[in-house]
PDB file of N, CA and C in Angstrom:
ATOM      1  N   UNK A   1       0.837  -1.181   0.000  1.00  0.00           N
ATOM      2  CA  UNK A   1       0.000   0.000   0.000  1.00  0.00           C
ATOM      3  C   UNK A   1       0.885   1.249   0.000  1.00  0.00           C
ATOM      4  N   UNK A   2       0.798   2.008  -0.599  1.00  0.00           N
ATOM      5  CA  UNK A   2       1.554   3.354  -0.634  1.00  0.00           C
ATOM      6  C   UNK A   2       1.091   4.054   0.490  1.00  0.00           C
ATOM      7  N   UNK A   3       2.557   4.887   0.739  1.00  0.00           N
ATOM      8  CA  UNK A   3       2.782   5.774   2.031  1.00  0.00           C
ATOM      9  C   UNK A   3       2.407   7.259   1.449  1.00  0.00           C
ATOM     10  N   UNK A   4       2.331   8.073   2.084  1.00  0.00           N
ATOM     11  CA  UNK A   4       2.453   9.375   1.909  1.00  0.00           C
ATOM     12  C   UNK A   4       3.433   9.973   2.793  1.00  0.00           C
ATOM     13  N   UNK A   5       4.123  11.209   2.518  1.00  0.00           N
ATOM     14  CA  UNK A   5       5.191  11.858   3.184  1.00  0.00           C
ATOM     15  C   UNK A   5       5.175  12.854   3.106  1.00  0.00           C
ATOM     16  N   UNK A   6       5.053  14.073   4.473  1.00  0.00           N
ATOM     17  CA  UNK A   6       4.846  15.258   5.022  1.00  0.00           C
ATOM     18  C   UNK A   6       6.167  15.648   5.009  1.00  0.00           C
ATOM     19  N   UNK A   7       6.696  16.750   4.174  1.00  0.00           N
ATOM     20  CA  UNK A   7       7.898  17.816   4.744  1.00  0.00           C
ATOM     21  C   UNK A   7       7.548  19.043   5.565  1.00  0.00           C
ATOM     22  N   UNK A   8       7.909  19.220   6.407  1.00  0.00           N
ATOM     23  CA  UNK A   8       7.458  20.360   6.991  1.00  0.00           C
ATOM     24  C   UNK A   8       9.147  21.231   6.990  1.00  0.00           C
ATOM     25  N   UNK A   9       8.945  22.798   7.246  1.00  0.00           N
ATOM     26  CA  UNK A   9       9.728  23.888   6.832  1.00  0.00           C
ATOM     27  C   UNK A   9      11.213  23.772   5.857  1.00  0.00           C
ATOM     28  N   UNK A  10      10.503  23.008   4.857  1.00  0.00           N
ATOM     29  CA  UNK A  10      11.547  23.188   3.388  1.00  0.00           C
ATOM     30  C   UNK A  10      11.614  24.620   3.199  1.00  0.00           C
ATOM     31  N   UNK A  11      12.797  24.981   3.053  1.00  0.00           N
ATOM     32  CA  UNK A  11      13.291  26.290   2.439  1.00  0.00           C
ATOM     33  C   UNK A  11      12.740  26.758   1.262  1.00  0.00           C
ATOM     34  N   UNK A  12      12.224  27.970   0.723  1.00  0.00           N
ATOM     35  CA  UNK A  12      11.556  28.441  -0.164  1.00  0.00           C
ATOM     36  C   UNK A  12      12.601  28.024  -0.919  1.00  0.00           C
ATOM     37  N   UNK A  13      14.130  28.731  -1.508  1.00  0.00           N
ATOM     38  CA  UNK A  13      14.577  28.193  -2.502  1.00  0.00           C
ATOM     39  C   UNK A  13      14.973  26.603  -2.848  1.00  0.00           C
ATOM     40  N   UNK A  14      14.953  25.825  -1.605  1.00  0.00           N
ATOM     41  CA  UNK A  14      14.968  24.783  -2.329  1.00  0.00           C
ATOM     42  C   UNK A  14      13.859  24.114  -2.765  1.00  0.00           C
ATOM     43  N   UNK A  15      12.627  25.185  -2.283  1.00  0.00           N
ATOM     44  CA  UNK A  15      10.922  24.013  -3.161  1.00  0.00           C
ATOM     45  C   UNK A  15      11.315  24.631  -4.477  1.00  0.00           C
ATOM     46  N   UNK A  16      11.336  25.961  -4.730  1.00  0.00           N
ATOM     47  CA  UNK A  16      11.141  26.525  -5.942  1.00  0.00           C
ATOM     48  C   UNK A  16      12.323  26.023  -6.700  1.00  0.00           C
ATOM     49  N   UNK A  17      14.140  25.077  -6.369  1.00  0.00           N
ATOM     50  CA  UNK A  17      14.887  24.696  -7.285  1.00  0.00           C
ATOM     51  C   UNK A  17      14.418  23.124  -7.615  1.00  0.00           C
ATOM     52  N   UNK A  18      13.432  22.585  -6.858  1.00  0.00           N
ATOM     53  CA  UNK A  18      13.205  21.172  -7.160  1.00  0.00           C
ATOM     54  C   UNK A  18      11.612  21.494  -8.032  1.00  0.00           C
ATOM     55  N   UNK A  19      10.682  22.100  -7.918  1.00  0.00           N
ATOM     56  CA  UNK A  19       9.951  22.752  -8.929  1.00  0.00           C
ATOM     57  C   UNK A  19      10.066  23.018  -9.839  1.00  0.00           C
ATOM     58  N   UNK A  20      11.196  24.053 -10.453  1.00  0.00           N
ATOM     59  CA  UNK A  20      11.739  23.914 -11.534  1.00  0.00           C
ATOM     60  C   UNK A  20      12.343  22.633 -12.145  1.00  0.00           C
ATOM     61  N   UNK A  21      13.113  22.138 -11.321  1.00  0.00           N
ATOM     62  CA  UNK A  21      14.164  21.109 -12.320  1.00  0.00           C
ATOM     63  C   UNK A  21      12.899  19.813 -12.688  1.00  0.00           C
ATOM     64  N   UNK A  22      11.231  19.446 -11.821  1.00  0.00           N
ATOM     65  CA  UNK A  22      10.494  18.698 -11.742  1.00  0.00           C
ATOM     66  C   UNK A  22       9.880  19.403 -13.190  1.00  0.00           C
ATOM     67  N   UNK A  23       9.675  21.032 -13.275  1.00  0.00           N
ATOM     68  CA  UNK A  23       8.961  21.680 -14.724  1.00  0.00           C
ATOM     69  C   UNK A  23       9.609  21.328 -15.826  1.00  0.00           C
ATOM     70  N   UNK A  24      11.112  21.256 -15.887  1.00  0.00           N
ATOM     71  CA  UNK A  24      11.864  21.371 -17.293  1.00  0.00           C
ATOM     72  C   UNK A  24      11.911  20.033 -17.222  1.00  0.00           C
ATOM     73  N   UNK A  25      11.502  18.941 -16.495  1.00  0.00           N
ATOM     74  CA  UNK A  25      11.437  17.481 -17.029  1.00  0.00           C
ATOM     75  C   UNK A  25       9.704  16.895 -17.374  1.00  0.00           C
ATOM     76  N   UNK A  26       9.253  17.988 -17.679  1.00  0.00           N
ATOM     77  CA  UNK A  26       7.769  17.913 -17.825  1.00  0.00           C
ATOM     78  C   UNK A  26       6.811  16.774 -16.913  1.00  0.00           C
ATOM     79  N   UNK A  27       7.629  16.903 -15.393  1.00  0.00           N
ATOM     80  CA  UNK A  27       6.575  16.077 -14.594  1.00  0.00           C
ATOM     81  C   UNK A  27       6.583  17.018 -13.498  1.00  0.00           C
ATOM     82  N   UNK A  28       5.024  16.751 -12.437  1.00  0.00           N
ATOM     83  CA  UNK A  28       4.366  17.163 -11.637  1.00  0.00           C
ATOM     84  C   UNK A  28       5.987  16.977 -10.267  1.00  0.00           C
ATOM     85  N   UNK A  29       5.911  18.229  -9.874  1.00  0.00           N
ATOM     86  CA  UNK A  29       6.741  17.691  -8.280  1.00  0.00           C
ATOM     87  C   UNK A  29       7.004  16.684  -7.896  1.00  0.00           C
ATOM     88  N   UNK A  30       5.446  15.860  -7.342  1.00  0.00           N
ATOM     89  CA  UNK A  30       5.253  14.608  -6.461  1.00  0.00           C
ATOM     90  C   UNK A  30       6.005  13.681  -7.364  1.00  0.00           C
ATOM     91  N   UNK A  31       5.933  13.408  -9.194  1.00  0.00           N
ATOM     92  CA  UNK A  31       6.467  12.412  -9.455  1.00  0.00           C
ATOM     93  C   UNK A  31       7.670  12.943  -9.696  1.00  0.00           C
ATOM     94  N   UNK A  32       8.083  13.915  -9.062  1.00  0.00           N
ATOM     95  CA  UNK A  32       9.856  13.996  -9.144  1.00  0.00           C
ATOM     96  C   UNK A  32      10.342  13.601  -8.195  1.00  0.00           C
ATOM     97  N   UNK A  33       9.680  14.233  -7.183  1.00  0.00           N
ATOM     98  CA  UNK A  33      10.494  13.627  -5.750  1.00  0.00           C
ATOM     99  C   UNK A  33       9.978  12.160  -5.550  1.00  0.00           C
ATOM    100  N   UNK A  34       8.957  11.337  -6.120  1.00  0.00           N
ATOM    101  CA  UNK A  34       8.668  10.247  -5.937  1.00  0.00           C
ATOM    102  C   UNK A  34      10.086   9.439  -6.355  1.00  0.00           C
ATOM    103  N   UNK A  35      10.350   9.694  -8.120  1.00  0.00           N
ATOM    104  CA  UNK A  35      11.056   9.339  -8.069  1.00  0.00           C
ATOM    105  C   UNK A  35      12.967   9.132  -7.798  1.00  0.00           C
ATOM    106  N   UNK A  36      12.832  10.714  -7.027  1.00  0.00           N
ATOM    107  CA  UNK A  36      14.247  11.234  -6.988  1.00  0.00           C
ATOM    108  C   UNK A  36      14.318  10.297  -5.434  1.00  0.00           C
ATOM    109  N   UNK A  37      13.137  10.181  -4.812  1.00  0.00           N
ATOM    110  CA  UNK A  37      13.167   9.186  -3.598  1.00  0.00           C
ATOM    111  C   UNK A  37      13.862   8.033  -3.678  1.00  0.00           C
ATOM    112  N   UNK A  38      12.950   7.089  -4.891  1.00  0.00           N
ATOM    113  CA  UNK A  38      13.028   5.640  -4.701  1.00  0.00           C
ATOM    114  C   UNK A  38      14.829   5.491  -5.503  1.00  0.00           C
ATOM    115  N   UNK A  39      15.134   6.328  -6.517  1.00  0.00           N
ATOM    116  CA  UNK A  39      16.588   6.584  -6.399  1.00  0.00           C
ATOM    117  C   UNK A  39      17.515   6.212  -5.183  1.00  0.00           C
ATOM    118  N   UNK A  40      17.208   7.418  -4.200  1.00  0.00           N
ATOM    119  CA  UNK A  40      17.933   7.210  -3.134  1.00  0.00           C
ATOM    120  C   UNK A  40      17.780   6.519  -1.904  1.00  0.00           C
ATOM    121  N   UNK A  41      16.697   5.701  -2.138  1.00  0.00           N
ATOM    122  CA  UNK A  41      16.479   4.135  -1.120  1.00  0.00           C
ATOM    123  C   UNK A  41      17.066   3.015  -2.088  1.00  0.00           C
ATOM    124  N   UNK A  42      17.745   3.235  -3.068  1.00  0.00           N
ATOM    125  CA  UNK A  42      18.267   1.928  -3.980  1.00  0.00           C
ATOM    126  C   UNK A  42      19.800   1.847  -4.091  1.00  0.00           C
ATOM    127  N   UNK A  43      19.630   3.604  -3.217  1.00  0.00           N
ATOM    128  CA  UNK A  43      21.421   3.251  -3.175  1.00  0.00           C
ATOM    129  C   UNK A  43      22.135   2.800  -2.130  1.00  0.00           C
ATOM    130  N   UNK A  44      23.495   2.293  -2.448  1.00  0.00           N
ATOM    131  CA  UNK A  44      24.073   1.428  -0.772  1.00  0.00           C
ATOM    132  C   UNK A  44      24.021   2.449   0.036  1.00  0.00           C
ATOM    133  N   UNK A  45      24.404   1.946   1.609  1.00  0.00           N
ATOM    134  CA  UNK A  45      24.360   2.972   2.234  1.00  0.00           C
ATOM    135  C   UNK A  45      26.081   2.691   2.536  1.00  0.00           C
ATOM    136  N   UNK A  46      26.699   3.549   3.586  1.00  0.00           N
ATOM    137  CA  UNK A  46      28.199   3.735   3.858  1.00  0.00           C
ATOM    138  C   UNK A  46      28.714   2.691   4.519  1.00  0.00           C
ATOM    139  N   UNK A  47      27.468   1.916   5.432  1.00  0.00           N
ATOM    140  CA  UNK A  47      27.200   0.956   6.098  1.00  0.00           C
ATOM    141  C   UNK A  47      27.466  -0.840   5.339  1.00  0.00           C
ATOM    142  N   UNK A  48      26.582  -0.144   4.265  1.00  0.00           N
ATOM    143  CA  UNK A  48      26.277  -1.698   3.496  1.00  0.00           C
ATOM    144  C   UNK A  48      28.367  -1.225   2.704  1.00  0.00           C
ATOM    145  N   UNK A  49      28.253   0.104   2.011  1.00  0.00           N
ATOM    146  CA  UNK A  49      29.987  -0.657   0.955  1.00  0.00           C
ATOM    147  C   UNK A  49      30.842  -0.672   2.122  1.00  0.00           C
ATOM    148  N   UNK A  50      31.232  -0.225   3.387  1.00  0.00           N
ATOM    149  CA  UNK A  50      32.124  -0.648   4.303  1.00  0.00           C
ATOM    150  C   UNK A  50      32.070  -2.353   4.430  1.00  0.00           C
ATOM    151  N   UNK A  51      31.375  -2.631   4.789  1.00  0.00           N
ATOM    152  CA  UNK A  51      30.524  -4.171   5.320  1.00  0.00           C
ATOM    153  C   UNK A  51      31.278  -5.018   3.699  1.00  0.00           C
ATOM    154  N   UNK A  52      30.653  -4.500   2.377  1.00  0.00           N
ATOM    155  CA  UNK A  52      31.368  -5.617   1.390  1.00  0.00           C
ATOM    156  C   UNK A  52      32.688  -5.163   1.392  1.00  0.00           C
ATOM    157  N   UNK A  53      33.346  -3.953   1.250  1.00  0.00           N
ATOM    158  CA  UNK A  53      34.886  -3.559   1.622  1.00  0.00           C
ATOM    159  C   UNK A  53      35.556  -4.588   2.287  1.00  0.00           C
ATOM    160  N   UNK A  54      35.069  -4.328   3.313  1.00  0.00           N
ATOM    161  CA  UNK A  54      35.214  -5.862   4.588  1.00  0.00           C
ATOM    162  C   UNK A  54      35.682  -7.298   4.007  1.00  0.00           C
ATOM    163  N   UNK A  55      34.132  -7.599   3.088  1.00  0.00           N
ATOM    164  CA  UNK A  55      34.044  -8.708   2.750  1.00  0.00           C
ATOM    165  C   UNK A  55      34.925  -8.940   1.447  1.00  0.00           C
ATOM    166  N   UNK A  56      35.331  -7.820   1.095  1.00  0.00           N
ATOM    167  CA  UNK A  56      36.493  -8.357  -0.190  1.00  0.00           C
ATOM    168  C   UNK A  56      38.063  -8.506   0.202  1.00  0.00           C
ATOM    169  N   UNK A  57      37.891  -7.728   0.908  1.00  0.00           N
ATOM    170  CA  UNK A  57      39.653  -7.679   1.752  1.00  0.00           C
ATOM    171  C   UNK A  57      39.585  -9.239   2.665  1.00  0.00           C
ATOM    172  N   UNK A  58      39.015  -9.485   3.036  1.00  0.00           N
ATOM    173  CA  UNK A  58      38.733 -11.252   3.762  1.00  0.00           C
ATOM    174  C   UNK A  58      38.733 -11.884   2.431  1.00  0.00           C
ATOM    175  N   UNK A  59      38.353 -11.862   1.368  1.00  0.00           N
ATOM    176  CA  UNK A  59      38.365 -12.719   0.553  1.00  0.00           C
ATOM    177  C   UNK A  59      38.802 -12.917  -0.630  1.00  0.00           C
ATOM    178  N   UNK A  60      39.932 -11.932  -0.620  1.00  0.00           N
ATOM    179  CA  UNK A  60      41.149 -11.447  -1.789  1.00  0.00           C
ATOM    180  C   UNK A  60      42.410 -11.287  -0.930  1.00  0.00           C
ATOM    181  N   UNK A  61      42.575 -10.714   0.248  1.00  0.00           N
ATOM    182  CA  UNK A  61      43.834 -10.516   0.696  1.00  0.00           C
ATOM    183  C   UNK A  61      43.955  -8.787   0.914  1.00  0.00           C
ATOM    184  N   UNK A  62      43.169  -8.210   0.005  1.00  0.00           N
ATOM    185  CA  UNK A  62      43.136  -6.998   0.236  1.00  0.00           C
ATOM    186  C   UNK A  62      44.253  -6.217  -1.133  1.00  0.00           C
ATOM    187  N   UNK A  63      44.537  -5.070  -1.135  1.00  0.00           N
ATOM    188  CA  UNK A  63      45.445  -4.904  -2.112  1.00  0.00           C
ATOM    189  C   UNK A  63      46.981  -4.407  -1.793  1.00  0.00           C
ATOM    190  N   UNK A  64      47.340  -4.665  -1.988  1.00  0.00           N
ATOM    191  CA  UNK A  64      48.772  -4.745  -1.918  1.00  0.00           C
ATOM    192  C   UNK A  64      49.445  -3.738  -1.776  1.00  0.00           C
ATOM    193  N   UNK A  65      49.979  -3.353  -0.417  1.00  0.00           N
ATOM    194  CA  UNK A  65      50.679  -2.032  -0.567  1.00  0.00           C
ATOM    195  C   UNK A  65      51.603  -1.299  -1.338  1.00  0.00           C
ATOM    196  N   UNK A  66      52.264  -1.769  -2.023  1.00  0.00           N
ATOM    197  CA  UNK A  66      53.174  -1.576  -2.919  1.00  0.00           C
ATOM    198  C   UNK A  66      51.883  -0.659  -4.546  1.00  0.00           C
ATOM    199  N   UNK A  67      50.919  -1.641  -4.520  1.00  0.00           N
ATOM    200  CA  UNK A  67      49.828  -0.957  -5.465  1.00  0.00           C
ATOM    201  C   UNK A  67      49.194   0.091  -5.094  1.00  0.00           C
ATOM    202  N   UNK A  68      48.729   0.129  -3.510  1.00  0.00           N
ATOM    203  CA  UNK A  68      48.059   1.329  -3.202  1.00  0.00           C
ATOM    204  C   UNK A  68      49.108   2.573  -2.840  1.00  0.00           C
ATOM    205  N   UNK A  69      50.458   2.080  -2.602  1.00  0.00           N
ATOM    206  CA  UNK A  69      51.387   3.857  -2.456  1.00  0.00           C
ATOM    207  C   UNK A  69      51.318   3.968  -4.088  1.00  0.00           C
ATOM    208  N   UNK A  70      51.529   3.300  -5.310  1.00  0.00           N
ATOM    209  CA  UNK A  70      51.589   3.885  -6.464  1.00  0.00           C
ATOM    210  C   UNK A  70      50.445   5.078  -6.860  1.00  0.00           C
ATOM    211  N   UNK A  71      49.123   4.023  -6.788  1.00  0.00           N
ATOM    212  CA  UNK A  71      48.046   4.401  -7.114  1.00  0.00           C
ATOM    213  C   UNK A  71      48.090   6.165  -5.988  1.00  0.00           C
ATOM    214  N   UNK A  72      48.278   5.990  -4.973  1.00  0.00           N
ATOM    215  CA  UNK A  72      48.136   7.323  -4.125  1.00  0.00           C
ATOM    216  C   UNK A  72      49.196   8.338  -4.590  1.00  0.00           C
ATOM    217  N   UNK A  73      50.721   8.080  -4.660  1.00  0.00           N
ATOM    218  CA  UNK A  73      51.662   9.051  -5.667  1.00  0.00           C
ATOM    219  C   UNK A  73      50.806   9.148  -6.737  1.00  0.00           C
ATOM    220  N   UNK A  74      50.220   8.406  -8.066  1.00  0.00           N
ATOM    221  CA  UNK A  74      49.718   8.962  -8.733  1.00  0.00           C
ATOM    222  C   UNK A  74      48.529   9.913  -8.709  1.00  0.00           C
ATOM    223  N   UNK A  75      48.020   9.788  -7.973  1.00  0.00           N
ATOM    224  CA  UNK A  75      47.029  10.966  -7.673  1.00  0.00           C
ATOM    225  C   UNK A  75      47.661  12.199  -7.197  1.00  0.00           C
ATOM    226  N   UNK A  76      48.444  12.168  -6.358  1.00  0.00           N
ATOM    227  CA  UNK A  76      49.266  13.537  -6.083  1.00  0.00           C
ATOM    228  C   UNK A  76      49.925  13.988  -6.908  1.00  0.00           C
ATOM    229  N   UNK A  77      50.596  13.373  -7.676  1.00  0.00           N
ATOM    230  CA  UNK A  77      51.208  14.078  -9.559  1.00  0.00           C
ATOM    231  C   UNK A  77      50.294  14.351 -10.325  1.00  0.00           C
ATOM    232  N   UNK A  78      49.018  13.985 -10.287  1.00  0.00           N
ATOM    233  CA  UNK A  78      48.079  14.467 -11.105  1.00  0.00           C
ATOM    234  C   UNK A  78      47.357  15.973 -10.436  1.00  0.00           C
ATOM    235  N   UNK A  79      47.491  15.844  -9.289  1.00  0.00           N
ATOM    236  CA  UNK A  79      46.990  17.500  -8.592  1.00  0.00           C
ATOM    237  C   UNK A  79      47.840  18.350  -8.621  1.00  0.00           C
ATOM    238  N   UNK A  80      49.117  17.829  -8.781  1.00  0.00           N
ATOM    239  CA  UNK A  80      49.721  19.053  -8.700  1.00  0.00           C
ATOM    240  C   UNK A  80      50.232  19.753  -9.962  1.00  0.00           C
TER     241      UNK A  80
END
């Protein structure tokens, strides 16, 4: 059975920037945030990729330090 969901004191500019971006996709609010919702109940949470993080380093060995100082120098030669 479908829920319904009360916001109470949303900021004027952010109803009127999710209004718009819901107008220029030619749907009503409700089915924007309906679906900008079920979006973000489908994504992992920090909880769930820590937890498989976990579960891949137990079941690979993890990666190899020698790979992760490269990979990290290379990111710092690329910022700078």
């Amino acid at each position: 059975m479908p829920k319904n969901v009360q916001i109470r004191n949303l900021d004027d500019a952010t109803y009127d920037k999710l209004r718009s971006r819901a107008a220029a996709e030619g749907v009503s609010l409700s089915q924007y945030l309906r679906r900008e919702l079920d979006h973000l109940a489908s994504l992992a949470t920090m909880a769930d990729l820590l937890s498989r993080a976990d579960k891949w380093r137990e079941e690979t060995g993890g990666v190899p330090g020698d790979v992760m100082a490269a990979a990290f120098e290379a990111d710092r030669a690329e910022r700078r």
